[in-house]
Protein backbone atom coordinates (compact mmCIF):
# COMPACT_ATOMS: atom_id res chain seq x y z
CA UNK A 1 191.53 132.79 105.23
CA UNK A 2 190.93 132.14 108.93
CA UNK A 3 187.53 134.50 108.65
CA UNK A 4 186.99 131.73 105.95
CA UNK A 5 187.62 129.08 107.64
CA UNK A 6 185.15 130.18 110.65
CA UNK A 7 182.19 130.86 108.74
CA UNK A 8 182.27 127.94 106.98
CA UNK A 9 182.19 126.16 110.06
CA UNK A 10 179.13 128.62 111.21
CA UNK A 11 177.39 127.54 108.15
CA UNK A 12 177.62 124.09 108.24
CA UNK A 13 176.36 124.41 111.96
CA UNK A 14 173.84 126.41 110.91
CA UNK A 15 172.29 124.16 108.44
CA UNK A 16 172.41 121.33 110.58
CA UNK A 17 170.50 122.79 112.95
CA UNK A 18 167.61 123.35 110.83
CA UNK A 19 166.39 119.61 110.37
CA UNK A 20 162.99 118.86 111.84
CA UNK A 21 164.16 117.15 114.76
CA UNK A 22 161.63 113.66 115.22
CA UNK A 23 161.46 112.54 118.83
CA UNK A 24 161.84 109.06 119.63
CA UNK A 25 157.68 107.69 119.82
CA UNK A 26 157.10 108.00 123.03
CA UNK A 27 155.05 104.88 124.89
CA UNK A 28 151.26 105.54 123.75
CA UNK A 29 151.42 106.41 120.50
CA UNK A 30 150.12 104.35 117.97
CA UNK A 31 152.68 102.50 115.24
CA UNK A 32 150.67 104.12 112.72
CA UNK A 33 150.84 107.75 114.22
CA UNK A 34 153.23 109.96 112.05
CA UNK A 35 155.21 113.14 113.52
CA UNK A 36 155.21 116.48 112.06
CA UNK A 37 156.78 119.30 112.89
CA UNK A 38 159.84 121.79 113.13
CA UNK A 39 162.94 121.75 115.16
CA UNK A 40 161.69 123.92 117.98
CA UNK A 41 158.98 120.79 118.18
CA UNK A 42 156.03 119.21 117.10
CA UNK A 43 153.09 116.32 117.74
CA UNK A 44 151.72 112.91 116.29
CA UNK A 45 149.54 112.80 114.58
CA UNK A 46 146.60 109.33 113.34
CA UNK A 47 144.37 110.50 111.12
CA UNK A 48 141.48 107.61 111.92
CA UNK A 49 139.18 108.19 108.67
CA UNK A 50 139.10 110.88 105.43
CA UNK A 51 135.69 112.05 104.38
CA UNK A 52 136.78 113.91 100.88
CA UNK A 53 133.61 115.14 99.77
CA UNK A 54 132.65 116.74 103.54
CA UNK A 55 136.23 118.12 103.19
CA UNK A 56 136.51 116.13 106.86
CA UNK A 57 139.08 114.54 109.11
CA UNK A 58 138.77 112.60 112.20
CA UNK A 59 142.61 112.44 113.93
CA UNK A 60 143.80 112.14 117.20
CA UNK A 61 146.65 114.40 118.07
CA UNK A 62 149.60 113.23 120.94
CA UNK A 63 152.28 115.29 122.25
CA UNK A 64 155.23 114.29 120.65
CA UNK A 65 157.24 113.82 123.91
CA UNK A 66 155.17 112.58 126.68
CA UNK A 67 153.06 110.33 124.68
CA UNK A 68 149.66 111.99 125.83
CA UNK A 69 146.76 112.13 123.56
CA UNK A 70 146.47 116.25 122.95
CA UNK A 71 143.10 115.47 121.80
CA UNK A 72 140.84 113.38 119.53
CA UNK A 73 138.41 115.33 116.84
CA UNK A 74 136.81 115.77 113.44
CA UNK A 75 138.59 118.32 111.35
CA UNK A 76 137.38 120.25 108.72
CA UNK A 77 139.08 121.56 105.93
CA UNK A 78 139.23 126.05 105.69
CA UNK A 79 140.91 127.21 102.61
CA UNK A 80 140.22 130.95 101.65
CA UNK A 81 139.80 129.75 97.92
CA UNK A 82 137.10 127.54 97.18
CA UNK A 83 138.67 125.46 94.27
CA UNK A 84 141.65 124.70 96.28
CA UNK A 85 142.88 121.02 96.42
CA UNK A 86 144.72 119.35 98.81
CA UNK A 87 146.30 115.84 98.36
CA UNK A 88 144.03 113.43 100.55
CA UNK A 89 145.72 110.51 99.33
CA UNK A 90 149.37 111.63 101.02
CA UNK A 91 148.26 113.79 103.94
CA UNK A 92 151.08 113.23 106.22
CA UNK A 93 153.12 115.45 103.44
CA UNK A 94 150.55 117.94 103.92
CA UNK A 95 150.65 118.58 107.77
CA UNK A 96 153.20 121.27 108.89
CA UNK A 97 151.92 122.15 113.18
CA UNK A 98 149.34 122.00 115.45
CA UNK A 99 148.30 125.14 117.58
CA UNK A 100 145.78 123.78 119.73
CA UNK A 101 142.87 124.56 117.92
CA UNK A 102 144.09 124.37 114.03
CA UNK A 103 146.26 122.18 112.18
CA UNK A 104 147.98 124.10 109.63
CA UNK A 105 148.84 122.34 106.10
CA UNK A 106 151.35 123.05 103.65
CA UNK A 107 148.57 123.84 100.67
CA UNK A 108 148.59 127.12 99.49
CA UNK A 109 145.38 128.43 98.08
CA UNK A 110 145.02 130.56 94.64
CA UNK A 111 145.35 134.17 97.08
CA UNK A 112 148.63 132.85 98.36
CA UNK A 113 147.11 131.62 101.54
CA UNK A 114 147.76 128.69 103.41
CA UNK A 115 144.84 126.14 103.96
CA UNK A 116 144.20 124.47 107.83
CA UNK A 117 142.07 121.51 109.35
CA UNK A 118 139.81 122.98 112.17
């Protein structure tokens, strides 16, 4: 019973844990600058314009605690699978990390590969 007891207690703590902790927004970032990431961290993210048919993003990137813009860029679109599509009308459910050079998405392609803005 008490071995019981203890790992439910170890569960529940260990679910809770995993939730994507959101920072507060930090002074700097724009009201209309959404935060993705996990709970070991993450950025914010304005995506300023969608080109669909160039497959294109312009976003600026800000770290998600100091408020600094990480940098400001037009991202393209890599997906090993041509015909893959990605949902530009709800792109804020599509971002999962930034790491520095890539944004990584939550699309997979048709070979079971995951699809990134660079």
């Amino acid at each position: 019973m008490t071995k019981t007891i203890i790992f439910s207690f170890f569960l529940v703590f260990l679910l809770s844990s995993c939730g994507t902790n959101k920072p507060a927004r930090a002074k700097g970032i724009p009201e209309n600058a959404f935060w993705a990431g996990g709970p070991d961290g993450g950025q914010w993210y304005l995506i300023d314009s969608i080109n669909k048919s160039a497959k294109t993003i312009n976003c600026k990137i800000y770290n998600d605690y100091t408020g600094e813009l990480v940098i400001d860029k037009k991202f393209t679109l890599h997906c090993p699978s041509t015909d893959t599509e990605i949902n530009w009308d709800d792109l804020e459910k599509e971002f999962r990390a930034y790491d520095g050079t890539t944004i990584y998405i939550t699309t997979v392609d048709g070979y079971g590969k995951y699809c990134s803005f660079k």
